[in-house]
Protein backbone atom coordinates (compact mmCIF):
# COMPACT_ATOMS: atom_id res chain seq x y z
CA UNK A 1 105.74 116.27 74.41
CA UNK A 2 107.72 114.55 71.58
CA UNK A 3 109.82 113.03 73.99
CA UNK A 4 106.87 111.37 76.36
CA UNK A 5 105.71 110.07 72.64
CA UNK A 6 108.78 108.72 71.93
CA UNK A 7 109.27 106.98 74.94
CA UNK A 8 105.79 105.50 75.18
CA UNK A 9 106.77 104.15 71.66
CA UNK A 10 110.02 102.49 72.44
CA UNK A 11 109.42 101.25 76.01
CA UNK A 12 106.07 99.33 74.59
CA UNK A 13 108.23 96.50 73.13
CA UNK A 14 110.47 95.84 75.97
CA UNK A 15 107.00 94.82 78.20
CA UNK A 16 106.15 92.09 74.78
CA UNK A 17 110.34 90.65 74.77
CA UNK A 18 109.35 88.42 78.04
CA UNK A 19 109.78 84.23 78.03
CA UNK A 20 108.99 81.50 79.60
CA UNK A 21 111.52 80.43 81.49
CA UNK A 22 111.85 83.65 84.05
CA UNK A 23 109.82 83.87 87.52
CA UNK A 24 106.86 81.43 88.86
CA UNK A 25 104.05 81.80 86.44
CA UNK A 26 104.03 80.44 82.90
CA UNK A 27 105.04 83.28 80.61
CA UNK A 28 101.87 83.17 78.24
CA UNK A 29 100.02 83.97 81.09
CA UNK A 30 98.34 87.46 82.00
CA UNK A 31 99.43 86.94 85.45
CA UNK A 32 102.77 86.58 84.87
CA UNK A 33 103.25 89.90 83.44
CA UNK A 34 101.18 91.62 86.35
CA UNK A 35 103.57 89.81 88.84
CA UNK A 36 106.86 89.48 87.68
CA UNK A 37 108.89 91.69 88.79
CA UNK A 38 110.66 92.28 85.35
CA UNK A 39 107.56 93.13 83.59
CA UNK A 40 105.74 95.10 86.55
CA UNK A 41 108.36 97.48 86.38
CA UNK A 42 107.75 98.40 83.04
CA UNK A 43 104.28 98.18 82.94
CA UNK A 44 104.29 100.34 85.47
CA UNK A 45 106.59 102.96 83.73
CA UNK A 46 104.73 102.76 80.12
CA UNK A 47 101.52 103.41 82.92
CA UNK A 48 102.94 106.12 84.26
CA UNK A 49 103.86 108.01 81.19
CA UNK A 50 100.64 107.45 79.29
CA UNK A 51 98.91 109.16 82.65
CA UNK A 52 101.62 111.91 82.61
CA UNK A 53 101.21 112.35 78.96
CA UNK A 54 97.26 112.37 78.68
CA UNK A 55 97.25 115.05 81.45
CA UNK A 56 99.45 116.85 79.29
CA UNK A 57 97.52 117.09 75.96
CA UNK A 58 94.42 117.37 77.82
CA UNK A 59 95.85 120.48 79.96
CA UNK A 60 97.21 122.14 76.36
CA UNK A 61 93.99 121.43 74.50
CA UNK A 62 92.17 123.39 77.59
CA UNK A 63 94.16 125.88 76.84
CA UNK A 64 93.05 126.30 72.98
């Protein structure tokens, strides 16, 4: 569980490091980091863990 934590933690940042300058959409857009390829991928990731890891402390608090 530490480890999901931890890696929700430091792959956050990497999604907020994008630029103008990359891709077809101007980078202060909300588009842009839906589309892009670059930040798709890890918004899909940090996604995917926070699902994986909410399923997790809400299975172990069922438990008691």
């Amino acid at each position: 569980m530490k480890f999901l934590v931890s890696a929700l933690v430091f792959l956050t940042p990497a999604l907020a490091s994008a630029h103008p300058g990359h891709g077809t959409l101007p980078g202060e857009s909300l588009a842009h980091w839906i589309v892009e390829p670059a930040h798709a991928a890890g918004l899909l990731l940090v996604l995917a863990l926070t699902a994986f890891t909410a399923v997790r402390v809400a299975r172990s608090s069922a438990r008691g």
